[in-house]
N, C-alpha and C. Protein backbone atom coordinates (compact mmCIF):
# COMPACT_ATOMS: atom_id res chain seq x y z
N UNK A 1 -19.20 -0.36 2.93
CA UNK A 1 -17.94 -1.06 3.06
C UNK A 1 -17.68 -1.36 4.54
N UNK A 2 -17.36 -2.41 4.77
CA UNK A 2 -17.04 -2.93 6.52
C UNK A 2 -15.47 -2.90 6.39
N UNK A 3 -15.10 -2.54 7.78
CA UNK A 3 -13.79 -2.29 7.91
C UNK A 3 -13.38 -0.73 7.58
N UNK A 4 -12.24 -0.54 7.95
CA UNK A 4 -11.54 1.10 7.89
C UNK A 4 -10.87 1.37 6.64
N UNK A 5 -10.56 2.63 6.27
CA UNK A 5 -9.56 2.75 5.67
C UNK A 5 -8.44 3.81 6.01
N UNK A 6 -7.52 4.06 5.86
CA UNK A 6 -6.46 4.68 5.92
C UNK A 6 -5.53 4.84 4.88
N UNK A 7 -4.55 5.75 5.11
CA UNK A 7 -3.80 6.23 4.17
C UNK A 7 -2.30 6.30 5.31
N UNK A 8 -1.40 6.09 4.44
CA UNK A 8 -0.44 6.28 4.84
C UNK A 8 0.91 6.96 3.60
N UNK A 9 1.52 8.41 4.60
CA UNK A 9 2.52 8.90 4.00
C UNK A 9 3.84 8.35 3.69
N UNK A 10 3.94 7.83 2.81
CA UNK A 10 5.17 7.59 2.17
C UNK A 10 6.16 8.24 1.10
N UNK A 11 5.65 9.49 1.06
CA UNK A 11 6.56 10.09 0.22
C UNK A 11 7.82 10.78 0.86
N UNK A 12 8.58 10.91 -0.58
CA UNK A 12 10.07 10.84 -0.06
C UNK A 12 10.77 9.92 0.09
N UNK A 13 10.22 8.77 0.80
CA UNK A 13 11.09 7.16 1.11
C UNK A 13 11.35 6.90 -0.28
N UNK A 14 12.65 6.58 -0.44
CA UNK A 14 13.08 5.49 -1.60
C UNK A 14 12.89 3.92 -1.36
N UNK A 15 12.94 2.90 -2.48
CA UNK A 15 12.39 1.56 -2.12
C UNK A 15 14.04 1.77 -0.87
N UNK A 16 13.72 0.32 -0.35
CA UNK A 16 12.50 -0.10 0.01
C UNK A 16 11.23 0.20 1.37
N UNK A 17 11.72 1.53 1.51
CA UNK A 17 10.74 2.13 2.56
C UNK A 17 9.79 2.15 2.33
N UNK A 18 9.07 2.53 1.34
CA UNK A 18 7.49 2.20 0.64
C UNK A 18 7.14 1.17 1.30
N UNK A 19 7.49 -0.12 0.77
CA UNK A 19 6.72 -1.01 1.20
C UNK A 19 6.96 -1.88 2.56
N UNK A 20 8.34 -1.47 3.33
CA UNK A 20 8.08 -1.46 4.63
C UNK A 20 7.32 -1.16 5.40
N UNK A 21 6.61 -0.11 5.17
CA UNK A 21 5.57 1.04 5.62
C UNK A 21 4.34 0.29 5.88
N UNK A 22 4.06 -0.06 4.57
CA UNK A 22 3.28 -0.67 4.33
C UNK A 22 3.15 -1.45 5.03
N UNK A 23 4.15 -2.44 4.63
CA UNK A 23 4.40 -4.01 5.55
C UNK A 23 3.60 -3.82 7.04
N UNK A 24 4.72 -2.52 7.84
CA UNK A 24 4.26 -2.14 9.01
C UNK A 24 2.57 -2.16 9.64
N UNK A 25 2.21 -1.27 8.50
CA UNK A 25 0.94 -0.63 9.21
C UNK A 25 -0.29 -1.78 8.92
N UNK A 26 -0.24 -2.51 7.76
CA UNK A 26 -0.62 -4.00 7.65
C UNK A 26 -1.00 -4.96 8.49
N UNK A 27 0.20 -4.68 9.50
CA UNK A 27 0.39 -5.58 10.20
C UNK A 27 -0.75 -5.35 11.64
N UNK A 28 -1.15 -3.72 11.35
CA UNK A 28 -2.00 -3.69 12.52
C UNK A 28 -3.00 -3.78 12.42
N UNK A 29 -3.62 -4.13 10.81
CA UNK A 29 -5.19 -3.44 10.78
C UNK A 29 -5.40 -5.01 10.16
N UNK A 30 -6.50 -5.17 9.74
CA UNK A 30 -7.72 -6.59 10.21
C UNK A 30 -7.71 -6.71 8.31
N UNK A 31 -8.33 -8.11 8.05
CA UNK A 31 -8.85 -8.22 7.04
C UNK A 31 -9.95 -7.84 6.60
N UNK A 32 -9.49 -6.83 5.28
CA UNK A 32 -10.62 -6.54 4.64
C UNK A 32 -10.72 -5.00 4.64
N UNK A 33 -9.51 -4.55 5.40
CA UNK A 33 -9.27 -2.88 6.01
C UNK A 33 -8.56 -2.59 4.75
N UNK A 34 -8.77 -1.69 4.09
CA UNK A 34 -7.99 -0.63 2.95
C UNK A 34 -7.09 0.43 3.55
N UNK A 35 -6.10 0.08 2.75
CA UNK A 35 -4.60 1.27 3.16
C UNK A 35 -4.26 1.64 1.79
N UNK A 36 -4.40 3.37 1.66
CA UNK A 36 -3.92 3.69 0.72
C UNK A 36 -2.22 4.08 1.30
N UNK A 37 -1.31 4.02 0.26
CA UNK A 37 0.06 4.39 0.43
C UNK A 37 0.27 5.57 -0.79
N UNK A 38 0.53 6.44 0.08
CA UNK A 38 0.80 8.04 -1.22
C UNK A 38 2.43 7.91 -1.04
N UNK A 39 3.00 7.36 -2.59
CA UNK A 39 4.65 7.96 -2.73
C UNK A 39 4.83 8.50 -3.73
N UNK A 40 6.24 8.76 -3.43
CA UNK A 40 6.54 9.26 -4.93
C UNK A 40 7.86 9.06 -5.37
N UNK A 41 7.87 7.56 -4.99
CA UNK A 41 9.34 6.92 -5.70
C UNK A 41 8.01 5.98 -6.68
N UNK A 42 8.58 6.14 -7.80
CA UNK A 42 7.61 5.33 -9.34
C UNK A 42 7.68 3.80 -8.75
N UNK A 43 9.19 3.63 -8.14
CA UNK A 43 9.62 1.93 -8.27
C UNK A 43 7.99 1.27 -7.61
N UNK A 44 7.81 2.11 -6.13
CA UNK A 44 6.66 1.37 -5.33
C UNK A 44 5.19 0.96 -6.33
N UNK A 45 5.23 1.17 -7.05
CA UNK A 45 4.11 0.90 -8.17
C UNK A 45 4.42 -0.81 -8.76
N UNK A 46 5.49 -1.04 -8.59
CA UNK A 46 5.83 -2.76 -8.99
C UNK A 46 5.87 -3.02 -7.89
N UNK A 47 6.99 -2.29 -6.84
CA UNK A 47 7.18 -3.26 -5.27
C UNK A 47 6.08 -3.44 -4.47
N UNK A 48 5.26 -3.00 -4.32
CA UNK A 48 4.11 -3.00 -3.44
C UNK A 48 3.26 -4.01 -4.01
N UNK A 49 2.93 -4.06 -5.42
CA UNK A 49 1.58 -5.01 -5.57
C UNK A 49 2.43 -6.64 -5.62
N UNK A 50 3.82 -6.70 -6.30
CA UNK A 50 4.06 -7.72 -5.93
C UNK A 50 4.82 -8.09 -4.41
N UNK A 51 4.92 -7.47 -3.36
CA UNK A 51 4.39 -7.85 -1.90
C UNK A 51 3.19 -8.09 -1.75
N UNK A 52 2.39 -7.84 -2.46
CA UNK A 52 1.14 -8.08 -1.90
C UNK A 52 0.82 -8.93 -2.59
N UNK A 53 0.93 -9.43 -3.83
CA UNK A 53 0.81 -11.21 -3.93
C UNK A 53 1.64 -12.17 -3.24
N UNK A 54 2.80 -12.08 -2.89
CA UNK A 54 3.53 -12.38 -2.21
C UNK A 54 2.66 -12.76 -0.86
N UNK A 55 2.23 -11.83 -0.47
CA UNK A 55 1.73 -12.16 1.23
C UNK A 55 0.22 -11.97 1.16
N UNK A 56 -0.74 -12.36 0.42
CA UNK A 56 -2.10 -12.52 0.16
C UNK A 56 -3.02 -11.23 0.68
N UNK A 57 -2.54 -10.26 -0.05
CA UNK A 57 -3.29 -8.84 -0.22
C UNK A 57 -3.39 -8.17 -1.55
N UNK A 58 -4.27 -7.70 -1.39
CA UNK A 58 -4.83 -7.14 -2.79
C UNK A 58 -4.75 -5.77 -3.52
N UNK A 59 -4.62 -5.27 -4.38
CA UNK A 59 -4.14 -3.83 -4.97
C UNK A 59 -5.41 -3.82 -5.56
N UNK A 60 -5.99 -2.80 -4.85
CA UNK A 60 -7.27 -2.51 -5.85
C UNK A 60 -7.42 -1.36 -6.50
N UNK A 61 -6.34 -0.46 -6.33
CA UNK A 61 -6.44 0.62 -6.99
C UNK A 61 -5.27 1.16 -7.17
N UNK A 62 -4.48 1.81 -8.19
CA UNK A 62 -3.58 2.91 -8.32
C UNK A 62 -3.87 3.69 -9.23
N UNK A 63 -3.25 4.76 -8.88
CA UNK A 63 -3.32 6.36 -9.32
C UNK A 63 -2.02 7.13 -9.33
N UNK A 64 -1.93 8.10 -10.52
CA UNK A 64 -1.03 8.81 -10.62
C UNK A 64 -1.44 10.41 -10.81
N UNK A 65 -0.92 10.65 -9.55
CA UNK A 65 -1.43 12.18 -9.70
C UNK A 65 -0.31 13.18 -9.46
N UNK A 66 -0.03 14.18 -10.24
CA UNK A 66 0.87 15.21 -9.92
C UNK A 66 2.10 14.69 -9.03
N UNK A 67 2.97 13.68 -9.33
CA UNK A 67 4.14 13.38 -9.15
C UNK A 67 4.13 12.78 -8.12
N UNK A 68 2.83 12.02 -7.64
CA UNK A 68 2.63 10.84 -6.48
C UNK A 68 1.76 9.94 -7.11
N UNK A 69 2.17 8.86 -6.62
CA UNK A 69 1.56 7.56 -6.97
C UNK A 69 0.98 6.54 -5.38
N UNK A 70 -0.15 6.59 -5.38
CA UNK A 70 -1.33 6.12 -4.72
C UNK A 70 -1.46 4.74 -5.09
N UNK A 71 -1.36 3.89 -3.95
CA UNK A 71 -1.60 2.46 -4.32
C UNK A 71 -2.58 2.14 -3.18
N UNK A 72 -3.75 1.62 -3.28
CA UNK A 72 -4.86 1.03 -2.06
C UNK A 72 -4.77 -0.22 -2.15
N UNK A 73 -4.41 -0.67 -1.33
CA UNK A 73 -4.26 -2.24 -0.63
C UNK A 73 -5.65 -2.68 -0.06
N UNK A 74 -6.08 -3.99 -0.20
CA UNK A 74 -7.01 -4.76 0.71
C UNK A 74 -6.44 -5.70 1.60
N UNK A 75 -6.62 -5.39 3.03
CA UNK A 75 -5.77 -6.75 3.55
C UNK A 75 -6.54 -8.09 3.53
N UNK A 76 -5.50 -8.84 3.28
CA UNK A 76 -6.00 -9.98 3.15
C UNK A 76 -6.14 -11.06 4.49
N UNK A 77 -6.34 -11.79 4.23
CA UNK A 77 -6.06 -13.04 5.43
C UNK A 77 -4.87 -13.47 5.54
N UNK A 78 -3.52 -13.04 4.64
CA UNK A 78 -2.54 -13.65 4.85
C UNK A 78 -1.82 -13.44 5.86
């Protein structure tokens, strides 16, 4: 895989901090870089993937584990 990945803590934040976070750290890393986001507000499981059609990035994965929900982003070119 080319490019990084990372994770970023988001638990605890209620919307819409999730995907501010996100928004944020997005904003620093390159296309094609994976960001996982660990929360554990349920809502970020809709808000996040539709920001990310919204602004041309990709959800390639979620997970629900023990009362956190894991979403991995691909950045896109948008």
């Amino acid at each position: 895989m080319n490019g990084r990945y990372e994770t970023i803590d988001c638990q605890r934040l209620l919307c819409p901090m999730p995907v501010i976070r996100v928004q944020d750290r997005v904003e620093q890393l390159h296309a094609g870089d994976l960001l996982t986001a660990i929360c554990t507000d349920p809502g970020a499981l809709q808000d996040i993937p539709a920001w990310c059609r919204i602004n041309g990035h990709e959800v390639v994965e979620t997970e629900t584990r023990d009362g956190e929900y894991l979403i991995t982003v691909r950045v896109g070119t948008g």
